[in-house]
Protein backbone atom coordinates (compact mmCIF):
# COMPACT_ATOMS: atom_id res chain seq x y z
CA UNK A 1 0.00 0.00 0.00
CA UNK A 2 1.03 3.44 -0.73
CA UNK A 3 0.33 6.95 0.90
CA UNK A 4 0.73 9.67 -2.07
CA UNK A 5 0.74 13.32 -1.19
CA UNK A 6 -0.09 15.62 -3.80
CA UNK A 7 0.14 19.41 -4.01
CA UNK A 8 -1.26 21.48 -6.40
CA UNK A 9 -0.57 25.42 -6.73
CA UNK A 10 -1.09 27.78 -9.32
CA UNK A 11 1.00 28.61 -11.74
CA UNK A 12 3.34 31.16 -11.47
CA UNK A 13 2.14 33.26 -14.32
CA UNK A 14 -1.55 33.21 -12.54
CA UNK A 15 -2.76 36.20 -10.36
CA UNK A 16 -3.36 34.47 -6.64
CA UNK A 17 -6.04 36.83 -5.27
CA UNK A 18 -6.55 34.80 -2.35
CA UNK A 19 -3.06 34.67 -1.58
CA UNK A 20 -2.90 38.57 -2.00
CA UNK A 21 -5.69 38.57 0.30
CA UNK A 22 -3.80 36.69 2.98
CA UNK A 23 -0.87 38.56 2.60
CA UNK A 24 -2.40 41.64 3.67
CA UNK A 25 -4.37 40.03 6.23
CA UNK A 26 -0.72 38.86 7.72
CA UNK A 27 0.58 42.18 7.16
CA UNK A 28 -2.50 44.33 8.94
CA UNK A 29 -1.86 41.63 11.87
CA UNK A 30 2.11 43.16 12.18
CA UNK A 31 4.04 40.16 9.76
CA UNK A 32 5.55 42.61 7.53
CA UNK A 33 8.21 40.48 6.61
CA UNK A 34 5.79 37.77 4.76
CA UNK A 35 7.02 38.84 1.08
CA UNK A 36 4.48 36.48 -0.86
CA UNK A 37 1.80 34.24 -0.65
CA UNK A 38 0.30 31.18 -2.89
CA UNK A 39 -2.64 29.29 -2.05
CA UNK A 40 -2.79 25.95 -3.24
CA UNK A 41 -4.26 22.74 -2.33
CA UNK A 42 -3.29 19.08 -0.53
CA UNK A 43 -4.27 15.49 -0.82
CA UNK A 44 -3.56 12.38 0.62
CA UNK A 45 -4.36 9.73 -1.47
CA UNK A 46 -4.12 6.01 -0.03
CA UNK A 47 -3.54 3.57 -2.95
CA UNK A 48 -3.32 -0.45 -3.20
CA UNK A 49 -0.62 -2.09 -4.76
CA UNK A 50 -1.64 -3.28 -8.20
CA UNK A 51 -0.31 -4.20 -11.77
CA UNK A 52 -0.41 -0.91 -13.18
CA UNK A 53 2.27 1.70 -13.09
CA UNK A 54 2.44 3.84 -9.91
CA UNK A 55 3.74 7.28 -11.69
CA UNK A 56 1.81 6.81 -14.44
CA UNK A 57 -1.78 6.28 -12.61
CA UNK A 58 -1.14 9.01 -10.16
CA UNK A 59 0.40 11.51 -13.32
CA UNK A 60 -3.19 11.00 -14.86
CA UNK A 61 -5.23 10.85 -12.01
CA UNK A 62 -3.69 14.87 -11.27
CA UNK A 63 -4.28 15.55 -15.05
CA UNK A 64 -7.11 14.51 -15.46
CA UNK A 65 -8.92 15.38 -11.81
CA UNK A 66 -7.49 16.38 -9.07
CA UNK A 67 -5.49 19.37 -11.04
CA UNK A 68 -6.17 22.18 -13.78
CA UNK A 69 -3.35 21.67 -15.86
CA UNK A 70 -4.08 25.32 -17.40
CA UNK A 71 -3.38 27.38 -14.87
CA UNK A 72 -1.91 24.75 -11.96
CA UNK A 73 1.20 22.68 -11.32
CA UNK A 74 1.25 19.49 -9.32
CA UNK A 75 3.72 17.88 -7.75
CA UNK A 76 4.12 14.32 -5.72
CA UNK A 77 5.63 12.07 -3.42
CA UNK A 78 5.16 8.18 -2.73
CA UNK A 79 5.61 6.63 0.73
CA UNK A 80 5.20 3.31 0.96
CA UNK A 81 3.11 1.96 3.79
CA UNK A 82 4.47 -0.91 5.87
CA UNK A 83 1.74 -2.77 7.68
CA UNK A 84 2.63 -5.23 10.08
């Protein structure tokens, strides 16, 4: 079994208004050294071993679902799960 956390954010080129809207929030609360924000998002998906290729299912499960490929970037990592 595998645990695979995901992250999606925005693309760089893409306004963030929420994370504008944060930054001032942090900024109005005295954290004037917070340069930047991005909000993005997190999953945790739990996944059985099977025949099919680990990279390859989770690459189109984030292309096809989980991210916009237009205007987001994803990103991964695989920990396998040792059950006892």
């Amino acid at each position: 079994m595998y645990k695979v956390k995901v992250y999606v954010t925005l693309r760089e080129s893409v306004l963030d208004p929420q994370g504008s809207a944060v930054k001032s929030a942090l900024h109005s609360m005295d954290y004037k050294e917070v340069q930047d924000v991005r909000i993005g998002k997190y999953m945790e998906l739990t996944i059985e071993k099977s025949d099919r290729d680990l990279d390859v299912a989770v690459r189109e499960m984030c292309e096809k679902l989980l991210a916009n490929t237009v205007i987001e970037d994803f990103s991964y990592e695989v920990q396998e799960v040792v059950t006892k």
